[in-house]
C-alpha atoms as a PDB file:
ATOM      1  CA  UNK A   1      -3.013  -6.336 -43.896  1.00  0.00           C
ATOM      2  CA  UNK A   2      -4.366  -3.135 -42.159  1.00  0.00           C
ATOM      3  CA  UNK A   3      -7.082  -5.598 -40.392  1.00  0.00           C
ATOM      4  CA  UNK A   4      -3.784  -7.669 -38.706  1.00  0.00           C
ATOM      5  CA  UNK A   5      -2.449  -4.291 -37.888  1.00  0.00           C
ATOM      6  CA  UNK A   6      -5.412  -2.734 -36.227  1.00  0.00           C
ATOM      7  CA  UNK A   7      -5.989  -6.592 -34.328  1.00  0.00           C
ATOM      8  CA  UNK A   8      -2.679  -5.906 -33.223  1.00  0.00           C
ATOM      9  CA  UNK A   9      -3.022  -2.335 -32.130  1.00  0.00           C
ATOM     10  CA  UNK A  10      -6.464  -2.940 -29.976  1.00  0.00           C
ATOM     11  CA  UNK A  11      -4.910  -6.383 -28.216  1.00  0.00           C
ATOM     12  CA  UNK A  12      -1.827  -4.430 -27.229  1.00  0.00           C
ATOM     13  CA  UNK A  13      -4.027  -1.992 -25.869  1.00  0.00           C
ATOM     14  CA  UNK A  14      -6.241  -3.982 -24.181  1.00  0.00           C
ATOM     15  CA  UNK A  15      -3.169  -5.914 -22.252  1.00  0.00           C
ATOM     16  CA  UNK A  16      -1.377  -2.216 -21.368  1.00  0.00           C
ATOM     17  CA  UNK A  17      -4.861  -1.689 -19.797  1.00  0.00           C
ATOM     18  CA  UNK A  18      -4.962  -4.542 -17.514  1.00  0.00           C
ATOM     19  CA  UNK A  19      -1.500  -4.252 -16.426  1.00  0.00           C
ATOM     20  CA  UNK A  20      -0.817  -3.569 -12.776  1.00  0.00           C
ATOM     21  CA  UNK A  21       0.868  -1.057 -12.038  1.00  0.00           C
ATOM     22  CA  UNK A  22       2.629  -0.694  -8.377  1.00  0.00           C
ATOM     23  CA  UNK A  23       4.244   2.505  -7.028  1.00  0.00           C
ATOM     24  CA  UNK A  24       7.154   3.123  -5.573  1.00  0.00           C
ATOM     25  CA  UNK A  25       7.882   3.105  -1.557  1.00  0.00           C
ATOM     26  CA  UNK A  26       6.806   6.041  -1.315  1.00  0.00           C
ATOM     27  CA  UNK A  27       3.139   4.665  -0.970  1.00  0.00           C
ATOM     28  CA  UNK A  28       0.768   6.086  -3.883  1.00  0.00           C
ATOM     29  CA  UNK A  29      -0.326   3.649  -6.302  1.00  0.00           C
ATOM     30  CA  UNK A  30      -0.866   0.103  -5.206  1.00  0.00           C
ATOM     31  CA  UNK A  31       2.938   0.090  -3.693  1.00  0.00           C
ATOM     32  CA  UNK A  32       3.437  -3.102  -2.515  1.00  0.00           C
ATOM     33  CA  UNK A  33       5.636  -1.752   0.925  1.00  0.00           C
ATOM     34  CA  UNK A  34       6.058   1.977   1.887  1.00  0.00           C
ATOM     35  CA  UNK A  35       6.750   3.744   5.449  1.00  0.00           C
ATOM     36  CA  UNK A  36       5.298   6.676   7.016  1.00  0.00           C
ATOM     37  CA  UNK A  37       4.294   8.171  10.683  1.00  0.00           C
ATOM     38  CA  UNK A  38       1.377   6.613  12.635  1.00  0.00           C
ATOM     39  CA  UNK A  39      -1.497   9.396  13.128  1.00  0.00           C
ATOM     40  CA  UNK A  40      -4.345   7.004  14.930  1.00  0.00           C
ATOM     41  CA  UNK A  41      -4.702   3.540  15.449  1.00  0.00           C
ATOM     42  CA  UNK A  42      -8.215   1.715  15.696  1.00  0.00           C
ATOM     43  CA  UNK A  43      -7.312  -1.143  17.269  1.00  0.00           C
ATOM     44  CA  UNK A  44     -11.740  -2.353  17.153  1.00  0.00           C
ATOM     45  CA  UNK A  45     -11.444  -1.665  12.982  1.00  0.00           C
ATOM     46  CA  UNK A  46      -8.060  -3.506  12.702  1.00  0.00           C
ATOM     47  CA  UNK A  47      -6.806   0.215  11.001  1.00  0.00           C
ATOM     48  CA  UNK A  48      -3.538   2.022  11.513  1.00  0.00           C
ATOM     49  CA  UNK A  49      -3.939   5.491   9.901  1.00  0.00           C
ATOM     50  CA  UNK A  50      -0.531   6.671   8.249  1.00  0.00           C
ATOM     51  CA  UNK A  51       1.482  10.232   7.237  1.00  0.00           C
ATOM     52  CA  UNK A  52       4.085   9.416   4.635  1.00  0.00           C
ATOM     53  CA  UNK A  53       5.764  11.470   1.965  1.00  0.00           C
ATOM     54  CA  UNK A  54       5.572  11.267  -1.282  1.00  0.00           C
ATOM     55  CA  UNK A  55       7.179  12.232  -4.608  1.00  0.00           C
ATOM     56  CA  UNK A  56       8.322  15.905  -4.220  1.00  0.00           C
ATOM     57  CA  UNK A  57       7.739  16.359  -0.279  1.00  0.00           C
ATOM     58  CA  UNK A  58       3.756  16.153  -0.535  1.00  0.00           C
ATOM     59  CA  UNK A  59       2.327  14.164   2.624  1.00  0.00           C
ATOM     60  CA  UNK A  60      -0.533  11.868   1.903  1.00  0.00           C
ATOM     61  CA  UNK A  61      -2.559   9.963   4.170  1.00  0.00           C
ATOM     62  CA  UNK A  62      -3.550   5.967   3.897  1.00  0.00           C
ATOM     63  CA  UNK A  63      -5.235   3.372   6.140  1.00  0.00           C
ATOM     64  CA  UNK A  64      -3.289   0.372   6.575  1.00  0.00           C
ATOM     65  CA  UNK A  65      -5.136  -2.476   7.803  1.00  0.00           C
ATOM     66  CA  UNK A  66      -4.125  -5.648   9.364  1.00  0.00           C
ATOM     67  CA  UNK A  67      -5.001  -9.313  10.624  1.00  0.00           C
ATOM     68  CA  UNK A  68      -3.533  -9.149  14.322  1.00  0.00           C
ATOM     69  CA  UNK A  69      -3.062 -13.202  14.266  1.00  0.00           C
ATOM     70  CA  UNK A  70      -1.559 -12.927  10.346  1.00  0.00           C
ATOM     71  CA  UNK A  71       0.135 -10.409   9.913  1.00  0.00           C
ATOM     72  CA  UNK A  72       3.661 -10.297  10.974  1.00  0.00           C
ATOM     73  CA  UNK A  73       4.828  -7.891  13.361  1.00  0.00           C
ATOM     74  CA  UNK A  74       8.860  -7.159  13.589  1.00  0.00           C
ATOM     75  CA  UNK A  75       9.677  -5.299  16.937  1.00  0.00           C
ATOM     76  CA  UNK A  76       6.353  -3.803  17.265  1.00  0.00           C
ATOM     77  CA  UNK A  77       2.447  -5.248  17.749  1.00  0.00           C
ATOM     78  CA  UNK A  78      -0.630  -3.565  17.128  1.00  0.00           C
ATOM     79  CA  UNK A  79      -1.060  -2.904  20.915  1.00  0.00           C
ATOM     80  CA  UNK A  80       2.113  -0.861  20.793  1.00  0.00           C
ATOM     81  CA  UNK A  81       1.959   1.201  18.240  1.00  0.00           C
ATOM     82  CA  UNK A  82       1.542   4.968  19.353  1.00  0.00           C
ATOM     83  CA  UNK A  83       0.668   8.344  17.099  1.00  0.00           C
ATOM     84  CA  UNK A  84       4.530   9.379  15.882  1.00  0.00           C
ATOM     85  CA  UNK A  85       5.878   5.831  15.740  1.00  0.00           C
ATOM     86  CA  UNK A  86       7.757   5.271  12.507  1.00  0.00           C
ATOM     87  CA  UNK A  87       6.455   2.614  10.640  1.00  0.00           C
ATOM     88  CA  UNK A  88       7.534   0.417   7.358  1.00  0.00           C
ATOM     89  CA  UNK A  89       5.047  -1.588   6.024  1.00  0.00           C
ATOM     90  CA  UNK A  90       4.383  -4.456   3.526  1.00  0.00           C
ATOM     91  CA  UNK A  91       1.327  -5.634   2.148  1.00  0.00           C
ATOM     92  CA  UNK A  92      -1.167  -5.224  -0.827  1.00  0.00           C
ATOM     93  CA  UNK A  93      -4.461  -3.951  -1.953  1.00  0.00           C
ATOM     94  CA  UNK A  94      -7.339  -6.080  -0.928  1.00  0.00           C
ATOM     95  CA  UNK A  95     -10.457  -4.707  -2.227  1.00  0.00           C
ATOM     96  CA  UNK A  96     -10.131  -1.293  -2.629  1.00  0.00           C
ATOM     97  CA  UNK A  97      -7.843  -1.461   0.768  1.00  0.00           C
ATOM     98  CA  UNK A  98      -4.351  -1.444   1.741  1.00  0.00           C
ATOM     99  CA  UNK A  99      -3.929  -4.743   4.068  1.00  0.00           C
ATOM    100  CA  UNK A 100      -0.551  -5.461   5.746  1.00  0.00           C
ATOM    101  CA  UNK A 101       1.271  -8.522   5.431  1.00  0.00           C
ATOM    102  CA  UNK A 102       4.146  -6.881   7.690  1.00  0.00           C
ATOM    103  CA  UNK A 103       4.990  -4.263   9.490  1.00  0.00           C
ATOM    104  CA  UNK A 104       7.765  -3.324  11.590  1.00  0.00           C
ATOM    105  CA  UNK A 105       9.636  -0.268  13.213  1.00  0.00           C
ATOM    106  CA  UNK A 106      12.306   1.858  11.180  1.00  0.00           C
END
């Protein structure tokens, strides 16, 4: 009986350990979509550099990079994007990075 029990207790710990987890919009975490304030943009690394805000005013910084022929652009292309623009963005982690799938203006 206390074998089934501790069988149960180390497979229930080994599936709360591979669970993803994704953050909020705010951006931290593997957040599937978050917005923030464009700081750079290297257009030769495919790499928007991003302010946002995060839980209890902190700002943070994150890369963002994109595919200029897939990802989808609403209002806004990678050739337009300025330091200060306002940004929301959509994507996942690829890697160890944060690539866009979209991104558009708010």
């Amino acid at each position: 009986m206390m074998r089934n029990i501790s069988l149960a207790l180390v497979s229930m710990l080994i599936v709360a350990a591979c669970a993803t987890h994704y953050g909020n919009r705010y951006g931290y975490g593997n957040a599937p979509e978050f917005w923030g304030t464009v700081t750079y943009v290297d257009a030769g690394a495919n790499r928007i550099d991003l302010d946002y805000v995060g839980p209890r005013g902190r700002h943070y910084a994150r890369s963002v990079y994109y595919d200029p022929r897939a990802t989808r652009w609403d209002g806004v292309g990678y050739r337009d994007l300025r330091r200060g623009d306002r940004i929301y963005v959509n994507g996942g982690d690829r890697n160890g990075r944060y690539w866009a799938n979209s991104i558009r203006r708010y």
